[in-house]
PDB file of N, CA and C in Angstrom:
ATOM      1  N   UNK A   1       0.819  -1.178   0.000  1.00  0.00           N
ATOM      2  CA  UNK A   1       0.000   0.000   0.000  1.00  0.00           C
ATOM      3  C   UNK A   1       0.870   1.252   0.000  1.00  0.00           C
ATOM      4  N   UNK A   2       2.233   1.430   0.703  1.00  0.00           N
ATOM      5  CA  UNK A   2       3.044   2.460   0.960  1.00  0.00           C
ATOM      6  C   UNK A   2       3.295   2.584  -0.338  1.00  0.00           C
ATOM      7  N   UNK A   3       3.606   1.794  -0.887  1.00  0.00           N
ATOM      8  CA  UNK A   3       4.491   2.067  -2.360  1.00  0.00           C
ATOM      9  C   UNK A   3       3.460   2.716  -3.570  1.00  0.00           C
ATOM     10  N   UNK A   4       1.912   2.471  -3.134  1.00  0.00           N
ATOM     11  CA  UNK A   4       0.997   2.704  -3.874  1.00  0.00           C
ATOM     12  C   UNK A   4       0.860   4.437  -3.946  1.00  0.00           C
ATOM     13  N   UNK A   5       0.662   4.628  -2.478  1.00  0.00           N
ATOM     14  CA  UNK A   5       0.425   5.553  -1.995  1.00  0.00           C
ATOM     15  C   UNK A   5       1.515   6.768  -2.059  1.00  0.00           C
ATOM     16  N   UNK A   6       2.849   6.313  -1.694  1.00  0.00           N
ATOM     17  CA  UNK A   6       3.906   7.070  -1.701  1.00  0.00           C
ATOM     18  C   UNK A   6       4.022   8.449  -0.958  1.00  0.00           C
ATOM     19  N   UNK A   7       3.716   7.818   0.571  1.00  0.00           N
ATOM     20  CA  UNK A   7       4.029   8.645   1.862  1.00  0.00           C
ATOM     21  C   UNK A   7       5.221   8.608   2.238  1.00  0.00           C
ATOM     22  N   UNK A   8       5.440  10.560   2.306  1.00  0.00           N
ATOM     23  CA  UNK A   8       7.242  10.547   3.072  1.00  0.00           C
ATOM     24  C   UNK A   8       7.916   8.749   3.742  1.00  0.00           C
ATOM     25  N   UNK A   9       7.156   8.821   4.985  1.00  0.00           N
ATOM     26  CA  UNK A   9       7.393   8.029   5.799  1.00  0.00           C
ATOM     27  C   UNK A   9       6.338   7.064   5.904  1.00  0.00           C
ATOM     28  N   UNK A  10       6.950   5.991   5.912  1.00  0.00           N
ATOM     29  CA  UNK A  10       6.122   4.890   6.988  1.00  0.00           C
ATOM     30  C   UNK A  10       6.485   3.973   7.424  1.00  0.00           C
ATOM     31  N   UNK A  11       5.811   3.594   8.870  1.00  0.00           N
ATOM     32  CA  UNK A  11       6.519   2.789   9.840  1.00  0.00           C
ATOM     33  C   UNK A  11       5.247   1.556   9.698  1.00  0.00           C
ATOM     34  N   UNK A  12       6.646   0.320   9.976  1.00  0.00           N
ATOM     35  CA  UNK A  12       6.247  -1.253   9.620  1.00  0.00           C
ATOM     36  C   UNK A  12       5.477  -1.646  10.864  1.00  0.00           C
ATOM     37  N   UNK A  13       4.694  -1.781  11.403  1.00  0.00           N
ATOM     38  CA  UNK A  13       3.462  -2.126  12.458  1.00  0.00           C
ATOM     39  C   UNK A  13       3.153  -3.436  12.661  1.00  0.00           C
ATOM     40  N   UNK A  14       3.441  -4.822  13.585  1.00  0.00           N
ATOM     41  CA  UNK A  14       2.891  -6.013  13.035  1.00  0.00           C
ATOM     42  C   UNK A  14       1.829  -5.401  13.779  1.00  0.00           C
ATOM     43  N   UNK A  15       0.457  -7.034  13.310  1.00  0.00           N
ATOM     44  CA  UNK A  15      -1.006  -6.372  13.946  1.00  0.00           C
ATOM     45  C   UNK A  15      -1.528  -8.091  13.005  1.00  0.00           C
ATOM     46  N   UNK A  16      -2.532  -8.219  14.437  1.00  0.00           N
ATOM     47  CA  UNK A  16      -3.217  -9.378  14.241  1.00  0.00           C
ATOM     48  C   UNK A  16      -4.115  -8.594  13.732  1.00  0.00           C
ATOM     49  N   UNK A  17      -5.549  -9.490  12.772  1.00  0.00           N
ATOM     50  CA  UNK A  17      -6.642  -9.518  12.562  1.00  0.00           C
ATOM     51  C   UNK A  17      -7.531  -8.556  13.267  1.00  0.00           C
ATOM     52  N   UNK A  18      -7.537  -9.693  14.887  1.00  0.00           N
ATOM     53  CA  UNK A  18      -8.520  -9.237  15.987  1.00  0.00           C
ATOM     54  C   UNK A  18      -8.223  -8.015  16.924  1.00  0.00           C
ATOM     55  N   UNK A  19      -6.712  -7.608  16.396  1.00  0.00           N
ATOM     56  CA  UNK A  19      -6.194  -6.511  17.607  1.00  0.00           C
ATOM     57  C   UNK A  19      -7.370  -5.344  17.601  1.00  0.00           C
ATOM     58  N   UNK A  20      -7.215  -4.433  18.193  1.00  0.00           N
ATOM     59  CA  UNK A  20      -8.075  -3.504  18.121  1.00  0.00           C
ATOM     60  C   UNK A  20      -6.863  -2.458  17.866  1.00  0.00           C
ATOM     61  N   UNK A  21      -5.474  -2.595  18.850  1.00  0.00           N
ATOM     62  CA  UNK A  21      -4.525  -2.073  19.327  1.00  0.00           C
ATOM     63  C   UNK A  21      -3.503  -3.066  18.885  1.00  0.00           C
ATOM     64  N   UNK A  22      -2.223  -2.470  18.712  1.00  0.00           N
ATOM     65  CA  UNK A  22      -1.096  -3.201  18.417  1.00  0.00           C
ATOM     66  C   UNK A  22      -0.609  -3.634  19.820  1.00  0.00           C
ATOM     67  N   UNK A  23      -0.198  -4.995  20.010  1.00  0.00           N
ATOM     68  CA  UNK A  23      -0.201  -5.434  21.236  1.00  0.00           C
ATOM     69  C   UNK A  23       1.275  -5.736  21.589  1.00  0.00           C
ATOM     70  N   UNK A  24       2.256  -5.237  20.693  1.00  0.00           N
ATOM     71  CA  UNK A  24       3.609  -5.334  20.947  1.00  0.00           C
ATOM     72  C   UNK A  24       4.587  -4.736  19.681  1.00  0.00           C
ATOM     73  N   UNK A  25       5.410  -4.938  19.987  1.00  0.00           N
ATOM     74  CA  UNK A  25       6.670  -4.640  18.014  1.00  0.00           C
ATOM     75  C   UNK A  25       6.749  -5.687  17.814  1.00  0.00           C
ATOM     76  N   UNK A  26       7.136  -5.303  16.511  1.00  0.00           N
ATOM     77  CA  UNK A  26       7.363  -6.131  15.044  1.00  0.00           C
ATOM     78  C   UNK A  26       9.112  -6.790  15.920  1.00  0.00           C
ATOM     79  N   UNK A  27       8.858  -8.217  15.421  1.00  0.00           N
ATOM     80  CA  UNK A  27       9.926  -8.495  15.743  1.00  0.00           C
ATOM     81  C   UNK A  27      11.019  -8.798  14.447  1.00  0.00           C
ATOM     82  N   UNK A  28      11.991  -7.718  15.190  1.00  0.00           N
ATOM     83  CA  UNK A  28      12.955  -6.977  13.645  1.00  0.00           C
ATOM     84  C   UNK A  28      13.953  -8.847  13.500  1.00  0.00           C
ATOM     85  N   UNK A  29      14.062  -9.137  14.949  1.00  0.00           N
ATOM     86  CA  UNK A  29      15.204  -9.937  14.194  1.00  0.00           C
ATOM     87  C   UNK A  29      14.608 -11.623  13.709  1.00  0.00           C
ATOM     88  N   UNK A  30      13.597 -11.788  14.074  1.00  0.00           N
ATOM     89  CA  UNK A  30      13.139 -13.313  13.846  1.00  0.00           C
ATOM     90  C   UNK A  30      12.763 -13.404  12.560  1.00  0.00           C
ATOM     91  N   UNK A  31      11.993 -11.717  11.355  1.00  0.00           N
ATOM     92  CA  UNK A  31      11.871 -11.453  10.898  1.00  0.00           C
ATOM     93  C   UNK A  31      12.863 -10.669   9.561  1.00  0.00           C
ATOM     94  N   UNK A  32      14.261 -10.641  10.004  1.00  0.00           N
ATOM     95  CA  UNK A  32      15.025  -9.958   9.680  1.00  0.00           C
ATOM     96  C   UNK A  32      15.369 -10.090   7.938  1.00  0.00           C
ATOM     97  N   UNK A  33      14.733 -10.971   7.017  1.00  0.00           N
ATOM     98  CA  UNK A  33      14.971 -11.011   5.853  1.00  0.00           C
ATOM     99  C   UNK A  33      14.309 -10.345   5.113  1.00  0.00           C
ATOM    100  N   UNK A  34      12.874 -10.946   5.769  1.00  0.00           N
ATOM    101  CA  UNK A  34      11.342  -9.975   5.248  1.00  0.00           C
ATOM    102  C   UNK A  34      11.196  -8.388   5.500  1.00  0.00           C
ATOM    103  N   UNK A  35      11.630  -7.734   6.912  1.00  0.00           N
ATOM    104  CA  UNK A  35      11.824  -6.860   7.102  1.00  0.00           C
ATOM    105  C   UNK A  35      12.826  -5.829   6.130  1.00  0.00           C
ATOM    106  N   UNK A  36      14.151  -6.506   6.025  1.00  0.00           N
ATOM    107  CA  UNK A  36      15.005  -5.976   5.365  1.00  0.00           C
ATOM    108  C   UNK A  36      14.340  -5.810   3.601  1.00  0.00           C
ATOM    109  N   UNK A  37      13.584  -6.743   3.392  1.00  0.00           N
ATOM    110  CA  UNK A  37      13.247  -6.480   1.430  1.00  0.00           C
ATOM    111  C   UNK A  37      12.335  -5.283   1.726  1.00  0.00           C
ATOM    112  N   UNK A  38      11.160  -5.323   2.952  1.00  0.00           N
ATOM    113  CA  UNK A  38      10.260  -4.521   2.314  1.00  0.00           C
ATOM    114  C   UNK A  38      11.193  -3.266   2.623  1.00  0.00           C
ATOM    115  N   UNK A  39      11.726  -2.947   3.962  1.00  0.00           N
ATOM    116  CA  UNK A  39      12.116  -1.606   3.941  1.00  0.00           C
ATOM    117  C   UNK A  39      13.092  -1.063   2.752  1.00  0.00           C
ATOM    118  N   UNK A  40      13.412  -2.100   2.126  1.00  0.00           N
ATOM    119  CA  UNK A  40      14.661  -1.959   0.562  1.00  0.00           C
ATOM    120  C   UNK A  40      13.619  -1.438  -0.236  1.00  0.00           C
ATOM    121  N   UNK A  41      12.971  -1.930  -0.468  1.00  0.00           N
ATOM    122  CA  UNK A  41      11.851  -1.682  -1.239  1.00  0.00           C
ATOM    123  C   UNK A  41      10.962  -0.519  -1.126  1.00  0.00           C
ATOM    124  N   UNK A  42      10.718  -0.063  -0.059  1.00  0.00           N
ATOM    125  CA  UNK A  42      10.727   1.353   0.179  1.00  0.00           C
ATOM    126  C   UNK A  42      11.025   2.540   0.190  1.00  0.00           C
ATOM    127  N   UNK A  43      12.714   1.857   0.725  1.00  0.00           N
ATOM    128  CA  UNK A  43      13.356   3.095   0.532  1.00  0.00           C
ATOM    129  C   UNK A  43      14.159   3.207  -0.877  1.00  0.00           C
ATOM    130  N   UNK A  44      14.033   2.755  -1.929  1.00  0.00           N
ATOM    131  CA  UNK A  44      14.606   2.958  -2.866  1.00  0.00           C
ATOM    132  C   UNK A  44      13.206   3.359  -4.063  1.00  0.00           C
ATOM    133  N   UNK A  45      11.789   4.278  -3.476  1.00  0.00           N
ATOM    134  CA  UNK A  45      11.323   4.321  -3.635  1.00  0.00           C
ATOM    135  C   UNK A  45      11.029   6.311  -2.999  1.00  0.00           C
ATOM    136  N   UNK A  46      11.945   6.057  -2.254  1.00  0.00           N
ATOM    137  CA  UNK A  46      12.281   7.619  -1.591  1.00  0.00           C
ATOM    138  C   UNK A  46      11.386   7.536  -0.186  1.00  0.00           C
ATOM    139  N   UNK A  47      10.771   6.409   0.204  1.00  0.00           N
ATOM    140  CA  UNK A  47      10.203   6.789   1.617  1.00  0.00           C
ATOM    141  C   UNK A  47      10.757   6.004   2.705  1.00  0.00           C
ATOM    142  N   UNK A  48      10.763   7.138   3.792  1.00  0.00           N
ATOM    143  CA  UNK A  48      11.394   6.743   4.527  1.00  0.00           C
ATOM    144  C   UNK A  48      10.851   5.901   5.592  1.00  0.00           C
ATOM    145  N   UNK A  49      11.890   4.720   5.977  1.00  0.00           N
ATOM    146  CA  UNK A  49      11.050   3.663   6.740  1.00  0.00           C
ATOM    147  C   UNK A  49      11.282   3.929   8.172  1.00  0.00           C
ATOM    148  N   UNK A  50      10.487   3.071   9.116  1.00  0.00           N
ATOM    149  CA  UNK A  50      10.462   3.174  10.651  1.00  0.00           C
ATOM    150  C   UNK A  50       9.895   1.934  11.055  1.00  0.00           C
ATOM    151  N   UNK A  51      10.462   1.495  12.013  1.00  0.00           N
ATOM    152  CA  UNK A  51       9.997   0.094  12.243  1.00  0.00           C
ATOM    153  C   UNK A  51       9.348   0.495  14.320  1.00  0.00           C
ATOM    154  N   UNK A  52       8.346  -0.013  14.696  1.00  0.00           N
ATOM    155  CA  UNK A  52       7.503  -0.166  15.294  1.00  0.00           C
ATOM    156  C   UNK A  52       8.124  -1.390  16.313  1.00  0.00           C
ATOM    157  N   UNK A  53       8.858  -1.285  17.433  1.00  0.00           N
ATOM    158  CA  UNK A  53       9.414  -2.232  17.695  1.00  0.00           C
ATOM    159  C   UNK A  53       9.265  -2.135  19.995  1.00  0.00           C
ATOM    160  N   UNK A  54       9.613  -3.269  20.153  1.00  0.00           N
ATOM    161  CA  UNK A  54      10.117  -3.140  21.779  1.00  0.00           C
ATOM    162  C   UNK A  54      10.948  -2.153  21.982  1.00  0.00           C
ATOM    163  N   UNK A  55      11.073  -1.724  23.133  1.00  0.00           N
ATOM    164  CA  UNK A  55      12.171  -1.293  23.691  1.00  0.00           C
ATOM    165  C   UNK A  55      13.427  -2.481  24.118  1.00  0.00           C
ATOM    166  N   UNK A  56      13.904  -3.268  22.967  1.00  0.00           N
ATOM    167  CA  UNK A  56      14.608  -3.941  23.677  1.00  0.00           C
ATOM    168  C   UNK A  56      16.350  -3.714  22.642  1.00  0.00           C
ATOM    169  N   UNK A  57      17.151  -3.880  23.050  1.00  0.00           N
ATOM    170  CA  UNK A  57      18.794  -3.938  22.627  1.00  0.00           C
ATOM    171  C   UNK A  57      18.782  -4.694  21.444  1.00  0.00           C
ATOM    172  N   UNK A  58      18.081  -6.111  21.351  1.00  0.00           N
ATOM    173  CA  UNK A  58      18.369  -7.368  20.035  1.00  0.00           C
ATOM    174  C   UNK A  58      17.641  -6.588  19.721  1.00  0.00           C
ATOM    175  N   UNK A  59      16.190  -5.920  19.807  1.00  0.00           N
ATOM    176  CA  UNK A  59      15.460  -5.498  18.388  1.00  0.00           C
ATOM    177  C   UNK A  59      16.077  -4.344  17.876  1.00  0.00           C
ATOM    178  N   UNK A  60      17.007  -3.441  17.998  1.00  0.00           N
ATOM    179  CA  UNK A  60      17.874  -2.291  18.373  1.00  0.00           C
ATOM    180  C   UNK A  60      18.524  -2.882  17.036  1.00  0.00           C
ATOM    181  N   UNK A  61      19.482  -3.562  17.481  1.00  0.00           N
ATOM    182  CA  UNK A  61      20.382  -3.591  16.971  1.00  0.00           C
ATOM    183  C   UNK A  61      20.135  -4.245  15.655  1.00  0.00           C
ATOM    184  N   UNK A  62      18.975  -5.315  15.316  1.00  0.00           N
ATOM    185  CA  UNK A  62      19.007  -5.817  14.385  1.00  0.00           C
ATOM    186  C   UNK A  62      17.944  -5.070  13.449  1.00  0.00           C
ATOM    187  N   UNK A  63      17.752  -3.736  13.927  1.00  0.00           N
ATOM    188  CA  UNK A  63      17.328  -2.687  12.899  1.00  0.00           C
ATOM    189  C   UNK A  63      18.370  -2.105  12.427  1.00  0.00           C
ATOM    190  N   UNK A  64      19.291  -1.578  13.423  1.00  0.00           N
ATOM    191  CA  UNK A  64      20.422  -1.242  13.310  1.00  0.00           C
ATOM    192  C   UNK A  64      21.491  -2.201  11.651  1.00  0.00           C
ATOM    193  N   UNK A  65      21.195  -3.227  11.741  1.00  0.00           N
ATOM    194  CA  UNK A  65      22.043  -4.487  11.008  1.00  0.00           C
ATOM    195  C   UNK A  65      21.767  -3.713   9.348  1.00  0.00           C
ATOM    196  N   UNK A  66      20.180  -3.796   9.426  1.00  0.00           N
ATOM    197  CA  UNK A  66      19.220  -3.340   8.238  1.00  0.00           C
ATOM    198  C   UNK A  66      19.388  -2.353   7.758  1.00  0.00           C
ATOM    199  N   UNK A  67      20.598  -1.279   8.142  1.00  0.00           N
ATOM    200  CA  UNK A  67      20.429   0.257   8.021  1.00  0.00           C
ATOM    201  C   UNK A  67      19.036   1.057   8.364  1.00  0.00           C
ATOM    202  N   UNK A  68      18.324   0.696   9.216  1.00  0.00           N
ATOM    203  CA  UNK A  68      17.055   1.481   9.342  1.00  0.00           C
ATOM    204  C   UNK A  68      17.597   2.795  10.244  1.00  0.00           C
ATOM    205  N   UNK A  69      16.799   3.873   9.744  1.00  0.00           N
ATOM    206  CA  UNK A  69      17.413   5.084  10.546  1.00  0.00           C
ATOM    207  C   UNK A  69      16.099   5.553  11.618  1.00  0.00           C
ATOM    208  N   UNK A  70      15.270   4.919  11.851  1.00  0.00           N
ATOM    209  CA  UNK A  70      14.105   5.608  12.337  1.00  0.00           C
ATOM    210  C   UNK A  70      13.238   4.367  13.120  1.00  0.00           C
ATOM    211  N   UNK A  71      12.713   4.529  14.382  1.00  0.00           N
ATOM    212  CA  UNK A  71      12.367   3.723  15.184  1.00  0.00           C
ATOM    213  C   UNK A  71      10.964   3.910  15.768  1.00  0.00           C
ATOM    214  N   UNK A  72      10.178   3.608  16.307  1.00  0.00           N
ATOM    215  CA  UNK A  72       9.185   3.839  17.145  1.00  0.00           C
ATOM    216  C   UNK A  72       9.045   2.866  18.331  1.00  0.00           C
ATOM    217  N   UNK A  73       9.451   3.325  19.411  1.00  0.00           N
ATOM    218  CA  UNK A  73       9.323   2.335  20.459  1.00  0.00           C
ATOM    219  C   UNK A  73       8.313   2.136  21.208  1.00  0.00           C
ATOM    220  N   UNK A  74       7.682   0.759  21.004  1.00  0.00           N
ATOM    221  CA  UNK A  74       6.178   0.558  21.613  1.00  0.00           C
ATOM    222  C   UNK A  74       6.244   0.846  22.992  1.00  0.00           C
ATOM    223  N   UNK A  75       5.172   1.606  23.854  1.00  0.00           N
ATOM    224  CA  UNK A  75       5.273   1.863  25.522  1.00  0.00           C
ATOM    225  C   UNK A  75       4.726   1.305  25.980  1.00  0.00           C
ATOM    226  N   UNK A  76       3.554  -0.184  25.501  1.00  0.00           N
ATOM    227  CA  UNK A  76       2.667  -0.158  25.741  1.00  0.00           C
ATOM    228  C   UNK A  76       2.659  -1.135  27.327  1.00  0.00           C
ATOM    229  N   UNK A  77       4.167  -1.453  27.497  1.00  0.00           N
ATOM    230  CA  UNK A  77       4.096  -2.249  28.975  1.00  0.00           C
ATOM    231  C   UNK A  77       4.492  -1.311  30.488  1.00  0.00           C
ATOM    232  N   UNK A  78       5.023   0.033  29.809  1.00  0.00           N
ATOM    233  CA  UNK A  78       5.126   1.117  30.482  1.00  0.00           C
ATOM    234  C   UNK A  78       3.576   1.743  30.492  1.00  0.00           C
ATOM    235  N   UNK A  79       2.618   1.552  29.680  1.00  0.00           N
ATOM    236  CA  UNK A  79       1.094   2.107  29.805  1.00  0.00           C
ATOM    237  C   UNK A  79       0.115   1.276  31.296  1.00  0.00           C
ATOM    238  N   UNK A  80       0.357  -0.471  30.918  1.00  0.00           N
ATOM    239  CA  UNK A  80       0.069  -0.880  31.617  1.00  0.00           C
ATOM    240  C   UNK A  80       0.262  -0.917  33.207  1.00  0.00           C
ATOM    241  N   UNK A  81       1.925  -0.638  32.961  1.00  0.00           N
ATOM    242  CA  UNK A  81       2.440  -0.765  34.368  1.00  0.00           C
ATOM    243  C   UNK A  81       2.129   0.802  35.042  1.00  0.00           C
ATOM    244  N   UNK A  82       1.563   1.348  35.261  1.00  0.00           N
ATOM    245  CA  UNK A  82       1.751   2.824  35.094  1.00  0.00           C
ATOM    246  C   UNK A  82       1.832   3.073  36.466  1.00  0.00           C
ATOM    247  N   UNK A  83       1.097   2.329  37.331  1.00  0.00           N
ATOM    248  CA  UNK A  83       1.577   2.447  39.040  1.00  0.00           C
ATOM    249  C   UNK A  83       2.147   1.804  39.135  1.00  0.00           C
ATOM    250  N   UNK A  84       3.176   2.458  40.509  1.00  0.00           N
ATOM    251  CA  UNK A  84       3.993   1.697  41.356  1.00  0.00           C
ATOM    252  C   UNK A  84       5.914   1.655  40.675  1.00  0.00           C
ATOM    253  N   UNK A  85       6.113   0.552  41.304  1.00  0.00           N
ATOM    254  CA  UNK A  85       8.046  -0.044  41.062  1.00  0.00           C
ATOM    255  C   UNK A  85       8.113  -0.152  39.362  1.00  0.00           C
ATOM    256  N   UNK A  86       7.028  -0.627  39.022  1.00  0.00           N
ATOM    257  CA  UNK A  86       7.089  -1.561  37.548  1.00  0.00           C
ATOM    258  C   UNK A  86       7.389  -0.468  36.140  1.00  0.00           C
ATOM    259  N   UNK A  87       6.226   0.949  36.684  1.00  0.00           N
ATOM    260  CA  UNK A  87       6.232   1.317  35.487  1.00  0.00           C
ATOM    261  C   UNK A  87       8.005   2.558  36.048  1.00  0.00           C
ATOM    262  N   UNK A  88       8.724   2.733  36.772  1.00  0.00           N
ATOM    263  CA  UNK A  88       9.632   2.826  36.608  1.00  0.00           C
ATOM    264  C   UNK A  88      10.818   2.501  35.853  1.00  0.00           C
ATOM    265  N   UNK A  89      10.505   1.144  36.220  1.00  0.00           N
ATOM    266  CA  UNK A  89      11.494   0.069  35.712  1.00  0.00           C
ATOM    267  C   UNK A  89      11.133   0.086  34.072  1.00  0.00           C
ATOM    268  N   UNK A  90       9.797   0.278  33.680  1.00  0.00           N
ATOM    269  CA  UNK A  90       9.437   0.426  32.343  1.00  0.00           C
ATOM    270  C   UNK A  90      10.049   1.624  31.801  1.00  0.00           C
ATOM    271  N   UNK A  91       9.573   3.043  32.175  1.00  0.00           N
ATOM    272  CA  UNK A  91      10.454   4.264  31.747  1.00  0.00           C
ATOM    273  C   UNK A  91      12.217   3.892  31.712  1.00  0.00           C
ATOM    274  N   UNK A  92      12.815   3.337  32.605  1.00  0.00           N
ATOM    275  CA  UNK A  92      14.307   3.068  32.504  1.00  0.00           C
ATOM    276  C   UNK A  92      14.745   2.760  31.633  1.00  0.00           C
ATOM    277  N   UNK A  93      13.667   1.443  31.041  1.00  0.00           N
ATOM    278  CA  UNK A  93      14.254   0.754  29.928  1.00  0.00           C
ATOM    279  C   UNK A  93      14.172   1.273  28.607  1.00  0.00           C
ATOM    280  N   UNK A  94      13.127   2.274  28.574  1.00  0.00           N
ATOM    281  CA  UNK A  94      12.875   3.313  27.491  1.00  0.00           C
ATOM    282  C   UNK A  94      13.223   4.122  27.416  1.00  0.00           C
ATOM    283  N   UNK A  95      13.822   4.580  28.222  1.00  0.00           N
ATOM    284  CA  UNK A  95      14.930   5.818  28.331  1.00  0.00           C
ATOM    285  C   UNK A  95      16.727   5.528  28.200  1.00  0.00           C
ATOM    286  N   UNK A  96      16.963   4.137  28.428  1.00  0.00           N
ATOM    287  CA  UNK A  96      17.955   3.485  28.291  1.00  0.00           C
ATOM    288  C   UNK A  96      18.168   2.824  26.446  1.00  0.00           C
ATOM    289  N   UNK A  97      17.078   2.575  25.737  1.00  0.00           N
ATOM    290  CA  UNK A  97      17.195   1.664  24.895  1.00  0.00           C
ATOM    291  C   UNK A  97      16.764   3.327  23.926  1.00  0.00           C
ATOM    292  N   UNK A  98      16.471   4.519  23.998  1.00  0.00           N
ATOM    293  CA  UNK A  98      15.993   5.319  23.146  1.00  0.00           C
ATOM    294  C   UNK A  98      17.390   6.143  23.267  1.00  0.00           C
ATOM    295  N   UNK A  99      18.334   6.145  24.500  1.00  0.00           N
ATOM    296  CA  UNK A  99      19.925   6.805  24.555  1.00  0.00           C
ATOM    297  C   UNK A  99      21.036   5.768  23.587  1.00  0.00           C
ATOM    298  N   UNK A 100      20.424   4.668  23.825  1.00  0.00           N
ATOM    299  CA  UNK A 100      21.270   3.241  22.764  1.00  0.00           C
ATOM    300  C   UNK A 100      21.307   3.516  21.340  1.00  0.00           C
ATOM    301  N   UNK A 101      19.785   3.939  20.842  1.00  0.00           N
ATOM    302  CA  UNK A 101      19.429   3.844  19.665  1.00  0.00           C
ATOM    303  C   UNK A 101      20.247   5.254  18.974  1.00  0.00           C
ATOM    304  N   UNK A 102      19.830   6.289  19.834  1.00  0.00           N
ATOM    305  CA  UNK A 102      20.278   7.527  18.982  1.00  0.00           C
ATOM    306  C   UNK A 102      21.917   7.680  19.229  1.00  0.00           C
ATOM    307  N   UNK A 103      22.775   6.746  19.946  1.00  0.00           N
ATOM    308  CA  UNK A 103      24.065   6.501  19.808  1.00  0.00           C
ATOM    309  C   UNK A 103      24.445   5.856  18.372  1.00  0.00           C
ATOM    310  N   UNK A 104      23.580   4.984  17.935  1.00  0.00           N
ATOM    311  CA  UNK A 104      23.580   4.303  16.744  1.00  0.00           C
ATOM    312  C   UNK A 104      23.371   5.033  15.281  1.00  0.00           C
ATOM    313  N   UNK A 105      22.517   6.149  15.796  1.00  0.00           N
ATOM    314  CA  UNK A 105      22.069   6.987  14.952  1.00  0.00           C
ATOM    315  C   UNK A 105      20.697   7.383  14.573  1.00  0.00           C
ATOM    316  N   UNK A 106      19.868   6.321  15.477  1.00  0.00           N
ATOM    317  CA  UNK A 106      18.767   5.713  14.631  1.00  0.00           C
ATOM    318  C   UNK A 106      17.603   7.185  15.727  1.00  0.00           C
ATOM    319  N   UNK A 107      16.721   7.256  14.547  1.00  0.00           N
ATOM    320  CA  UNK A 107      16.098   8.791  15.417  1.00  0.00           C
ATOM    321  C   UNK A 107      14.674   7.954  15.694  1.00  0.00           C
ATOM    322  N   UNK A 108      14.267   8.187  17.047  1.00  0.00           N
ATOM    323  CA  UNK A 108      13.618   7.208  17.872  1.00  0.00           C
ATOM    324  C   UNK A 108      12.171   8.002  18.075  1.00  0.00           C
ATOM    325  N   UNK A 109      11.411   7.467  18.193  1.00  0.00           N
ATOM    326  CA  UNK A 109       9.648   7.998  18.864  1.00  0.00           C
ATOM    327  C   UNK A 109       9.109   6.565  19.465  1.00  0.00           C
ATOM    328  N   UNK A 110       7.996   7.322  20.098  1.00  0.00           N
ATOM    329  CA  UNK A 110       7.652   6.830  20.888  1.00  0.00           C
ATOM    330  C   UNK A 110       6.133   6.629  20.881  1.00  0.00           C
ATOM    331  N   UNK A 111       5.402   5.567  20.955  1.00  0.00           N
ATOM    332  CA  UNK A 111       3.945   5.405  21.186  1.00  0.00           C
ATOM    333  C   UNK A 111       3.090   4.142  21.930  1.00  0.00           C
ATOM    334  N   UNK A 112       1.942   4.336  22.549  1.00  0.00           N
ATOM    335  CA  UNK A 112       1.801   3.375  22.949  1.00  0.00           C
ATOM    336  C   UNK A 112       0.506   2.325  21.865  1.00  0.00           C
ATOM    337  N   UNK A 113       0.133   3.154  20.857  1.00  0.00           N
ATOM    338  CA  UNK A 113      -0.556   2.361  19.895  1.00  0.00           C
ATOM    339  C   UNK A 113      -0.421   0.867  20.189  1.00  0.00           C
TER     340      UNK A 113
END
């Protein structure tokens, strides 16, 4: 549809059927072949890609692998946790893995979609 359409940007989203809500990221590295054609395929099309992912280091980096320059880090276990010890520990890791990313280069956002 991106390629149809030919929006600046767009970011890769997995999403069941029944979600209502995206219930986690795209997992960049289990996925890492498929990921890598479409975003090729995109960006040699002039739009720029973003992948929809955890806050975690392996999914980091194996965007990172792909040349992807642009990230969106799902919050959505920092939404849940939102009282108490937990959703701390949630902000840390999103504040830790979004200082990782833009060391890498990769320019990061944030949502809890």
């Amino acid at each position: 549809m991106a390629l149809a359409v030919r929006p600046d940007q767009a970011t890769l989203v997995p999403e069941r059927r029944q979600e209502i809500t995206t219930e986690g990221g795209l997992d960049v590295l289990r996925q890492l072949s498929r990921v890598k054609k479409v975003s090729r395929a995109l960006a040699q099309e002039g739009i720029e890609v973003s992948l929809f992912i955890a806050p975690a280091k392996k999914q980091i980096d194996a965007a990172h692998s792909i040349g992807i320059k642009a990230i969106e880090l799902h919050t959505g276990s920092y939404a849940r946790a939102f009282a108490g010890r937990q959703a701390r520990d949630e902000f840390a890791q999103i504040k830790a893995m979004t200082q990782y990313a833009r060391q890498l280069g990769i320019t990061v956002n944030a949502a809890t979609a």
